[in-house]
C-alpha atoms as a PDB file:
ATOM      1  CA  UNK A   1      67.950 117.604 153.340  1.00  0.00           C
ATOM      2  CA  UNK A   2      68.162 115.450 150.553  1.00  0.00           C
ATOM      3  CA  UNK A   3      71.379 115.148 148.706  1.00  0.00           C
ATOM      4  CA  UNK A   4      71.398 115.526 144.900  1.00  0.00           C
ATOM      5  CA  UNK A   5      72.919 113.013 142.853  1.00  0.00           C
ATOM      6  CA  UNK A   6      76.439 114.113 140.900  1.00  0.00           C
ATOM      7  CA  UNK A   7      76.202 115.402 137.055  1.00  0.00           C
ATOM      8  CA  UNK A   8      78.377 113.813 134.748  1.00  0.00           C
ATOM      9  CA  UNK A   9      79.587 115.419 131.925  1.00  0.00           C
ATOM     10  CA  UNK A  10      80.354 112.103 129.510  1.00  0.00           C
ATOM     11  CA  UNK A  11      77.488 111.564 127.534  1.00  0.00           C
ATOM     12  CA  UNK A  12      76.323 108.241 127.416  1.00  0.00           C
ATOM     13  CA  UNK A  13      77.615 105.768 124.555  1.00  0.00           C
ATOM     14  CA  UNK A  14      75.817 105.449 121.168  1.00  0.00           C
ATOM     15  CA  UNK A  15      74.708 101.657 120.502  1.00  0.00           C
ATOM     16  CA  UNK A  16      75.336 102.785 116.745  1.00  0.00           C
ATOM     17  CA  UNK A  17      78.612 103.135 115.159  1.00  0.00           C
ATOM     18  CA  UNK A  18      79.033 107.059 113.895  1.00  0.00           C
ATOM     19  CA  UNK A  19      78.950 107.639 110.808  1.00  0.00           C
ATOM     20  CA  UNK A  20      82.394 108.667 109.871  1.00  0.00           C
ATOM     21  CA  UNK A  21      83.467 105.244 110.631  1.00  0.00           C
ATOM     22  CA  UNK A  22      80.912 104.225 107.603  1.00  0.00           C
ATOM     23  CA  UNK A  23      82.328 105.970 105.972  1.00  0.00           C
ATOM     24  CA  UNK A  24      85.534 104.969 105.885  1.00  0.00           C
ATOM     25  CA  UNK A  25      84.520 101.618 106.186  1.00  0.00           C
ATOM     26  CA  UNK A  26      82.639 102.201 102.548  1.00  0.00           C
ATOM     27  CA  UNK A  27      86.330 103.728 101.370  1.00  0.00           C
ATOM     28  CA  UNK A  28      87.751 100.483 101.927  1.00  0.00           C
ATOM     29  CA  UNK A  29      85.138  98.379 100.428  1.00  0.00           C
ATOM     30  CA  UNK A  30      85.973 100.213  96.980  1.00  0.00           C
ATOM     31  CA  UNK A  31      89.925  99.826  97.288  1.00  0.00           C
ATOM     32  CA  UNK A  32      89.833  96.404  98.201  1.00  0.00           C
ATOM     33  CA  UNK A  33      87.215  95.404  95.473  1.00  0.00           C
ATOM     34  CA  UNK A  34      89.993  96.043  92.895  1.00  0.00           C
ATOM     35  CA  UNK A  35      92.919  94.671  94.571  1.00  0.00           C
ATOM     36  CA  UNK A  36      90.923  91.341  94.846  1.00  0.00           C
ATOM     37  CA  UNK A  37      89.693  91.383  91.127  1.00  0.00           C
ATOM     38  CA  UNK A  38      93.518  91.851  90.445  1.00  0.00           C
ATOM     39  CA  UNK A  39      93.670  88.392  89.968  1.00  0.00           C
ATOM     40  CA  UNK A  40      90.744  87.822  87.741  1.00  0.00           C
ATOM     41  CA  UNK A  41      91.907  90.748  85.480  1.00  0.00           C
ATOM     42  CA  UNK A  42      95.100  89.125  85.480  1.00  0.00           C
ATOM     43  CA  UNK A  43      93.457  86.103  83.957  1.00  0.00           C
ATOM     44  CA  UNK A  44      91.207  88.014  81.325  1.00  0.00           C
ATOM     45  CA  UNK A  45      94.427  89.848  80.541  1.00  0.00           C
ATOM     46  CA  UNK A  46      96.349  86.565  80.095  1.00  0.00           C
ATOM     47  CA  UNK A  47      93.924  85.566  76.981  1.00  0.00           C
ATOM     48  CA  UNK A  48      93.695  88.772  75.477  1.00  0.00           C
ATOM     49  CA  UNK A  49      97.701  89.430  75.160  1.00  0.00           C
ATOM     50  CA  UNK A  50      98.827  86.464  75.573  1.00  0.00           C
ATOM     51  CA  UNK A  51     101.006  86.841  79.086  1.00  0.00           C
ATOM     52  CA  UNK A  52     102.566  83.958  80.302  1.00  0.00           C
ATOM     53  CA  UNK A  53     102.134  82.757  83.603  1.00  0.00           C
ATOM     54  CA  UNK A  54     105.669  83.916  85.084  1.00  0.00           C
ATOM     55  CA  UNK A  55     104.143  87.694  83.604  1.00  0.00           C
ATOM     56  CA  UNK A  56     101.162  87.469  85.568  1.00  0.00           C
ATOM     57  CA  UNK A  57     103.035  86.292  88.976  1.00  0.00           C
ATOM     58  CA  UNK A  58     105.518  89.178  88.311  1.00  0.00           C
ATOM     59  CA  UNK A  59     102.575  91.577  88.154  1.00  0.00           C
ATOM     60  CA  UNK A  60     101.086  90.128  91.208  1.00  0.00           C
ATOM     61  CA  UNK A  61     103.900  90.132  93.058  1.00  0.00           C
ATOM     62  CA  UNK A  62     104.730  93.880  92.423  1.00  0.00           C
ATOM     63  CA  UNK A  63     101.548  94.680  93.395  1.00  0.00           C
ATOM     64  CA  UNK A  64     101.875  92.495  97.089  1.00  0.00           C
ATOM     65  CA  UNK A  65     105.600  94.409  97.469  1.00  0.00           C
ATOM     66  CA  UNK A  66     104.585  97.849  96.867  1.00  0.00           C
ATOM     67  CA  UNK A  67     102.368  96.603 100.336  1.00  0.00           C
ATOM     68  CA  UNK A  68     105.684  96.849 101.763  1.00  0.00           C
ATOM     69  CA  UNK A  69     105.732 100.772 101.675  1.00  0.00           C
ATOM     70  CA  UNK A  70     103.512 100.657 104.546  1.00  0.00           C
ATOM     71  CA  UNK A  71     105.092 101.581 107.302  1.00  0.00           C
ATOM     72  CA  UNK A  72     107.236 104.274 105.477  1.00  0.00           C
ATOM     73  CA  UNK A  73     104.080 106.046 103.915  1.00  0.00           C
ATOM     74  CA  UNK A  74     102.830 105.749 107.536  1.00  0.00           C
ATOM     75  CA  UNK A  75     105.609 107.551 108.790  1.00  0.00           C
ATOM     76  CA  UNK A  76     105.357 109.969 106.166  1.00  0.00           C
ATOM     77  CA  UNK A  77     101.609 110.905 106.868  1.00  0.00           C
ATOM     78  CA  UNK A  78     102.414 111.350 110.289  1.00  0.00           C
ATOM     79  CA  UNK A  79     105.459 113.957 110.056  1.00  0.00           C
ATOM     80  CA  UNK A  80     103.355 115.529 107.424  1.00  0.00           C
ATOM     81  CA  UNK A  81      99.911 115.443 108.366  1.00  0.00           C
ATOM     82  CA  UNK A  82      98.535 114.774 105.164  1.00  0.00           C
ATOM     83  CA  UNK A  83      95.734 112.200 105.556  1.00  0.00           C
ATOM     84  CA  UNK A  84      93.451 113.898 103.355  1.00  0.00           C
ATOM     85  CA  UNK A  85      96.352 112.728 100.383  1.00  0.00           C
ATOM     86  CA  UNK A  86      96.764 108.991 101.737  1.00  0.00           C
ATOM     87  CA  UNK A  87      92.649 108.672 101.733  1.00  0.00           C
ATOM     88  CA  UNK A  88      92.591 108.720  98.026  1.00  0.00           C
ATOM     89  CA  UNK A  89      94.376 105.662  97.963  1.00  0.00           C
ATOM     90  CA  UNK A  90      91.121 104.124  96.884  1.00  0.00           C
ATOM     91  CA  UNK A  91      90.652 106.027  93.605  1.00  0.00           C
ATOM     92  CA  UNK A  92      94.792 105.110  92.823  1.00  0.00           C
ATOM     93  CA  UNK A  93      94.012 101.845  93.231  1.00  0.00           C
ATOM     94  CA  UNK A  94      90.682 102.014  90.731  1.00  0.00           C
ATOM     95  CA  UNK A  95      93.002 103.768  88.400  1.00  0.00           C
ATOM     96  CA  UNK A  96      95.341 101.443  88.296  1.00  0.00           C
ATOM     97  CA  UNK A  97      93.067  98.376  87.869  1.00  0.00           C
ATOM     98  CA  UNK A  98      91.409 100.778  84.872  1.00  0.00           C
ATOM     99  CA  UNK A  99      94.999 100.949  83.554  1.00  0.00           C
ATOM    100  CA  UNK A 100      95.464  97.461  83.061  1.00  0.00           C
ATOM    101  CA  UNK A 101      92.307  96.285  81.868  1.00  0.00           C
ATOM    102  CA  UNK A 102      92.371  98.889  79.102  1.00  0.00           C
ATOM    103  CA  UNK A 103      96.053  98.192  78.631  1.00  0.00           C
ATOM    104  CA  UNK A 104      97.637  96.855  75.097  1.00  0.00           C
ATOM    105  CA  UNK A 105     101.013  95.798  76.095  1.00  0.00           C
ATOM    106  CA  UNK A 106     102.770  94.159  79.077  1.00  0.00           C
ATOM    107  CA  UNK A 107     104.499  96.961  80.022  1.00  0.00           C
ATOM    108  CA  UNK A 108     101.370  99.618  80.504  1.00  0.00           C
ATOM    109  CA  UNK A 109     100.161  96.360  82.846  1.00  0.00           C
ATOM    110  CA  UNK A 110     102.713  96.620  84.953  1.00  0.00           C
ATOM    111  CA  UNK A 111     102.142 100.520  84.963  1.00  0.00           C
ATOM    112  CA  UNK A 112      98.828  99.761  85.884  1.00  0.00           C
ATOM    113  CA  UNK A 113      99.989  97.459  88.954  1.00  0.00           C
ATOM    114  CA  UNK A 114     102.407 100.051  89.796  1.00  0.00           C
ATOM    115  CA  UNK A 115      99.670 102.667  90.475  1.00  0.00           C
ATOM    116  CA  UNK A 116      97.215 100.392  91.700  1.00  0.00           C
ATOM    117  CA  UNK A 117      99.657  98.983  94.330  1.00  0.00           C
ATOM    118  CA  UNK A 118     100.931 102.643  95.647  1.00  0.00           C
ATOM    119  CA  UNK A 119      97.095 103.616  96.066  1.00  0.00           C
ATOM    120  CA  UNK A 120      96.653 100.448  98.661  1.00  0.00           C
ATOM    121  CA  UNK A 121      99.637 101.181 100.158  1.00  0.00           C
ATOM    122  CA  UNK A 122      99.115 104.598 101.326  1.00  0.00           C
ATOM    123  CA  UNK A 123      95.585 103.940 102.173  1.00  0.00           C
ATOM    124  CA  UNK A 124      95.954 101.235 104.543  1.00  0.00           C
ATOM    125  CA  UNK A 125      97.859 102.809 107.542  1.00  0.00           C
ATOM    126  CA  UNK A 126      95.938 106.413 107.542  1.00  0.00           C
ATOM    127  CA  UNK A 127      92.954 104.757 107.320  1.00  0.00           C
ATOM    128  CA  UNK A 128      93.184 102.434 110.178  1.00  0.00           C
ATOM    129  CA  UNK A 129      94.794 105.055 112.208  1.00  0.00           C
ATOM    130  CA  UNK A 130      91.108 106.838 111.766  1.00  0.00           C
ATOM    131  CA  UNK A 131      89.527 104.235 112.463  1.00  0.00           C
ATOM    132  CA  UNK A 132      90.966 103.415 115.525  1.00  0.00           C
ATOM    133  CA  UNK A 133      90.565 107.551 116.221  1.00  0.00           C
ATOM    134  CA  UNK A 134      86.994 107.758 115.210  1.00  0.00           C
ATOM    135  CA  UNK A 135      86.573 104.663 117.571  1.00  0.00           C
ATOM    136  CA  UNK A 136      87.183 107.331 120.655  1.00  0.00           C
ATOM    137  CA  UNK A 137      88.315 105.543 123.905  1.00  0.00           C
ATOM    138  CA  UNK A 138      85.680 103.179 124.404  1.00  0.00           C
ATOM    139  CA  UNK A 139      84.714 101.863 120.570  1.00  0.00           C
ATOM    140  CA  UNK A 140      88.334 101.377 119.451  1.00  0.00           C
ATOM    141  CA  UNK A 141      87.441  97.311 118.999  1.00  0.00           C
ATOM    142  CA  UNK A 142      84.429  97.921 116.931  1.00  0.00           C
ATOM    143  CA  UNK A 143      85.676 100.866 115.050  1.00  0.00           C
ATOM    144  CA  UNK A 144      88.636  98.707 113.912  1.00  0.00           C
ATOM    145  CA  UNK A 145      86.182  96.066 113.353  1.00  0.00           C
ATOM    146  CA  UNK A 146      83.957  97.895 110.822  1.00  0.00           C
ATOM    147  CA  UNK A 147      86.500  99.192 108.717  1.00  0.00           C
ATOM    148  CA  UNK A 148      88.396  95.721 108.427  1.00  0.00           C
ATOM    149  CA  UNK A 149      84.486  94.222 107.328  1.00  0.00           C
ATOM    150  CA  UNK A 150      84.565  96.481 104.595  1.00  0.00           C
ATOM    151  CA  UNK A 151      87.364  95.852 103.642  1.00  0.00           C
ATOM    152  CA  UNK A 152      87.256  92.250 103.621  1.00  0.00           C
ATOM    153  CA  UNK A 153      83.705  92.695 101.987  1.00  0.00           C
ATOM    154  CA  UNK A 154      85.109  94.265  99.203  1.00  0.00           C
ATOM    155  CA  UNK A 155      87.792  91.941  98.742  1.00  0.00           C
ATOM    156  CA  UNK A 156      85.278  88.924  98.492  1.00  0.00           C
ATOM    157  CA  UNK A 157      82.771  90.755  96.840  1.00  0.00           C
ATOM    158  CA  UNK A 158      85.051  92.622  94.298  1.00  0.00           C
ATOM    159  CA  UNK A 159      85.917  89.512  91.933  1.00  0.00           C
ATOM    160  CA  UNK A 160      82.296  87.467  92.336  1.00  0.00           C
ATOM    161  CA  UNK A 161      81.037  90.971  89.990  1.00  0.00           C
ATOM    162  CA  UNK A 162      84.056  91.854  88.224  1.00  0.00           C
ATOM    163  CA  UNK A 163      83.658  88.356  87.208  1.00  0.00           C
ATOM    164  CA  UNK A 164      80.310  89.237  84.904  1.00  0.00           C
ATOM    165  CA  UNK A 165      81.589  91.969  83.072  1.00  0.00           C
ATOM    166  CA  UNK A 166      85.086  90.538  82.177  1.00  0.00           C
ATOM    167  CA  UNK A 167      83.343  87.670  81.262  1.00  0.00           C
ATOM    168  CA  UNK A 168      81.315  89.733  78.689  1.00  0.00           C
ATOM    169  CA  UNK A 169      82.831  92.745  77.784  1.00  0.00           C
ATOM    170  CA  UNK A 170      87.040  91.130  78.076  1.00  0.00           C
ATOM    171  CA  UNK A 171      89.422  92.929  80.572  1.00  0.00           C
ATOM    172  CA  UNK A 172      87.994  96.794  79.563  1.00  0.00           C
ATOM    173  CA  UNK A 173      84.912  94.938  81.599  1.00  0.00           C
ATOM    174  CA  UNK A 174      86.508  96.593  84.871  1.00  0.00           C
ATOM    175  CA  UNK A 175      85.718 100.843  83.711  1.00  0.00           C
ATOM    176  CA  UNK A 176      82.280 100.878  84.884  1.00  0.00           C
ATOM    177  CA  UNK A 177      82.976 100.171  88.430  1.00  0.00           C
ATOM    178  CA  UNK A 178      86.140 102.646  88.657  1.00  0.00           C
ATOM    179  CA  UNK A 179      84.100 105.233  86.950  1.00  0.00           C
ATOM    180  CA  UNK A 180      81.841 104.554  90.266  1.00  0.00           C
ATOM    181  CA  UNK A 181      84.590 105.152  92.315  1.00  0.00           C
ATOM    182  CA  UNK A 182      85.566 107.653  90.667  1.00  0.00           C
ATOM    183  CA  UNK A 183      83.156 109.584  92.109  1.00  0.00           C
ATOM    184  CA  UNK A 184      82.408 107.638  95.263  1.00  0.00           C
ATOM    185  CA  UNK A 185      85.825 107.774  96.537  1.00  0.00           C
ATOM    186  CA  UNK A 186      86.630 111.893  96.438  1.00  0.00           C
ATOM    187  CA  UNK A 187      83.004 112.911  98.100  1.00  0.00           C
ATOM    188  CA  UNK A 188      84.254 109.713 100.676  1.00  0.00           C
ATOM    189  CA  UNK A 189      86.848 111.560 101.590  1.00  0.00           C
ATOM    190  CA  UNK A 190      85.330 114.865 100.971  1.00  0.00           C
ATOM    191  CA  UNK A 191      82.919 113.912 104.170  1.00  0.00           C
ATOM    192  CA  UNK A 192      85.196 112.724 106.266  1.00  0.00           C
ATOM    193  CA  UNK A 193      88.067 115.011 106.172  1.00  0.00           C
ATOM    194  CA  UNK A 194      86.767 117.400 108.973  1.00  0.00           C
ATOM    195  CA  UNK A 195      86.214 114.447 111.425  1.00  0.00           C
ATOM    196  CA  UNK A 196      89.632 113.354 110.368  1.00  0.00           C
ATOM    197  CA  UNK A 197      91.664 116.644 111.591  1.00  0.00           C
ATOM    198  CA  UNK A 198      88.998 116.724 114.533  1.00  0.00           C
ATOM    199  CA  UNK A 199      89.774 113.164 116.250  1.00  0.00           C
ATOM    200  CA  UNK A 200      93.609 112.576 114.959  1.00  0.00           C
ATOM    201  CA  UNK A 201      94.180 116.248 116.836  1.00  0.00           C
ATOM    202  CA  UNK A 202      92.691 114.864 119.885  1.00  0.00           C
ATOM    203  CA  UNK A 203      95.225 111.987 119.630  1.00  0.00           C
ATOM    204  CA  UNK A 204      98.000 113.554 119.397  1.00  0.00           C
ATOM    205  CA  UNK A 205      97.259 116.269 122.010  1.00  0.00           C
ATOM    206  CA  UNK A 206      96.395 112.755 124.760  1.00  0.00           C
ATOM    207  CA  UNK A 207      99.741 111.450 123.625  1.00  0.00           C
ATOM    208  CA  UNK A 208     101.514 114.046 123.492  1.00  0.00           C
ATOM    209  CA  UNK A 209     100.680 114.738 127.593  1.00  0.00           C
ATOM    210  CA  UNK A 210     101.474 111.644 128.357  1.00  0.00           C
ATOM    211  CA  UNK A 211     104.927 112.018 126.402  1.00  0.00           C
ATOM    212  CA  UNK A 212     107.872 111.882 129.141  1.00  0.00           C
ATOM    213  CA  UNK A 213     110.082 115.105 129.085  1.00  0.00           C
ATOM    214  CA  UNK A 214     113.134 113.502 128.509  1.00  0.00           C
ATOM    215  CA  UNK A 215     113.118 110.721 127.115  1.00  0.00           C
ATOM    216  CA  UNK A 216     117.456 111.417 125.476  1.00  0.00           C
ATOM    217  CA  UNK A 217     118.737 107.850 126.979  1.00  0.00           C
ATOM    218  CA  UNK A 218     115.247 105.690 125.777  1.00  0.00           C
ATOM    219  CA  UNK A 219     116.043 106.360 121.842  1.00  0.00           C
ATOM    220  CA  UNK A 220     118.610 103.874 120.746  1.00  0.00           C
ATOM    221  CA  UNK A 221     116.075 101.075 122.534  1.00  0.00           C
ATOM    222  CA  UNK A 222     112.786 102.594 121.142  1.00  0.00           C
ATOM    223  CA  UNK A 223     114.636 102.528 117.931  1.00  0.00           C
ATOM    224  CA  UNK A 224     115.658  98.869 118.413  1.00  0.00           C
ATOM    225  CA  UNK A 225     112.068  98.249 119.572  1.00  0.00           C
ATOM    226  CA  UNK A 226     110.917  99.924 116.131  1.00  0.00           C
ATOM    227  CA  UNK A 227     113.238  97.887 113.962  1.00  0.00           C
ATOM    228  CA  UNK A 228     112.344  94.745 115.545  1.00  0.00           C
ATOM    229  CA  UNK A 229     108.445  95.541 114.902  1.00  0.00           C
ATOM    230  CA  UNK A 230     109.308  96.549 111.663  1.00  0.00           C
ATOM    231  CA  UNK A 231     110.820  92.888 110.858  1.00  0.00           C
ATOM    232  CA  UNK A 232     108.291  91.134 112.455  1.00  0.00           C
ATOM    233  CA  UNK A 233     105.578  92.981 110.554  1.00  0.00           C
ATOM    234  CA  UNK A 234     107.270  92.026 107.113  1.00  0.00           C
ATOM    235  CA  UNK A 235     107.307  88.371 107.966  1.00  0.00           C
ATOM    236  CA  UNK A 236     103.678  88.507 108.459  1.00  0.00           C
ATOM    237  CA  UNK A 237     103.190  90.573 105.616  1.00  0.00           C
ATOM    238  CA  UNK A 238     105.247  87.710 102.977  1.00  0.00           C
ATOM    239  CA  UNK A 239     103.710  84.740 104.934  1.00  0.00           C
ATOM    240  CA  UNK A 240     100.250  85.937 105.057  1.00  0.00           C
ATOM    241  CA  UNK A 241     100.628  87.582 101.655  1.00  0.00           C
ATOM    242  CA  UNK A 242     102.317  85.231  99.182  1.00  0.00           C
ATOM    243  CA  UNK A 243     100.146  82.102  99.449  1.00  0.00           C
ATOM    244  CA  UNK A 244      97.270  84.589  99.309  1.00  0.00           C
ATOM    245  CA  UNK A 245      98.181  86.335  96.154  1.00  0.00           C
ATOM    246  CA  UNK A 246      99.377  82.992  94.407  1.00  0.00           C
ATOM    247  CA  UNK A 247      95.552  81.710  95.080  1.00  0.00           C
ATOM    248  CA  UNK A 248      93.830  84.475  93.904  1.00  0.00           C
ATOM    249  CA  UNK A 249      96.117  84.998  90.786  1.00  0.00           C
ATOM    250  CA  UNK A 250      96.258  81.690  89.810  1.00  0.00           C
ATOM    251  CA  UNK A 251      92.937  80.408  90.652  1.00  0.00           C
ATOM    252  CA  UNK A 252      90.992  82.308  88.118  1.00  0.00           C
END
């Protein structure tokens, strides 16, 4: 009697990326377009008020510190659960790039840096922590993958255009692409909210079985482990970051 072959019940990997990842992918395309056109509206700001160039690197450099509220507005979206609040970071940042090319003074500038650089703060570590979710257990690597390309897409893309319209129209040259994210960003997030809950759930219910019961005695070296991390992650984040913003500030 012929035996029958065993079912399986895990369906068979997609050779396309699902769309939620696209998604989010797209999201951070349009919040890094306008922190890398920070620079060149720096630069168009510099002629039309007349900033010096210590005012610009001040501005730039808030904007690369307020980066260092990542891990704490990490933190915070985890106790709270509020991703669908840290996924807007993309239309803070487009504010806050608005802000300072329509600003008249210094001081609303620096306002505008100030909201632009809490939106890609609290972004950033929500969004990669769906990315890596929506990436399931076997597409983690490309998941990851996608969402940094956009990212870095809109990064190189963002000043190349901003570029036209400051050149023509002064620093108020940056409005008609934040009035596209405007709306771009919220039905973004709109659409992927409900995958969001869905796979970060999942997550935490895998982790949270593999979780040992008591765990008292490995706190103070988990903690140690976390502080250490912490360090090393703002090193990278100063070393990586400073040269970076100096070219792209300065450059233009």
């Amino acid at each position: 009697m012929p035996t029958s072959l065993p079912l399986t019940t895990r369906a068979p990997a997609s050779a396309q990326p699902p769309k939620p990842i696209r998604w989010l992918a797209l999201a951070h395309f349009a919040n890094d377009f306008f922190s890398g056109s920070l620079g060149i509206l720096l630069a168009a700001q510099a002629n039309q008020l007349g900033l010096s160039n210590a005012q610009i690197g001040n501005a730039a450099g808030l904007f690369l510190l307020l980066s260092l509220s990542q891990p704490f507005l990490g933190w915070i979206a985890d106790r709270t659960g509020r991703t669908d609040v840290m996924l807007t970071g993309p239309f803070w940042t487009a504010l806050g790039l608005l802000i300072c090319g329509l600003a008249e003074s210094y001081l609303v500038v620096l306002m505008g840096v100030l909201v632009g650089g809490m939106g890609n703060a609290m972004f950033h570590p929500s969004a990669l922590a769906n990315a890596r979710a929506f990436g399931g257990l076997r597409g983690k690597g490309r998941s990851v993958a996608l969402f940094m390309l956009g990212g870095n897409g809109g990064f190189g893309v963002g000043p190349f255009l901003a570029g036209f319209l400051l050149d023509a129209m002064g620093p108020p040259g940056i409005a008609p692409y934040a009035l596209v994210s405007f709306v771009l960003v919220p039905l973004l997030v709109w659409r992927l909210l409900p995958y969001s809950r869905d796979r970060l759930a999942d997550i935490q219910t895998e982790t949270a079985s593999d979780a040992a019961p008591s765990a008292g005695p490995q706190i103070a070296p988990r903690w140690r482990t976390v502080i250490g991390l912490l360090g090393a992650y703002l090193v990278i984040v100063l070393v990586r970051g400073i040269p970076n913003q100096g070219f792209s500030t300065f450059m233009p």
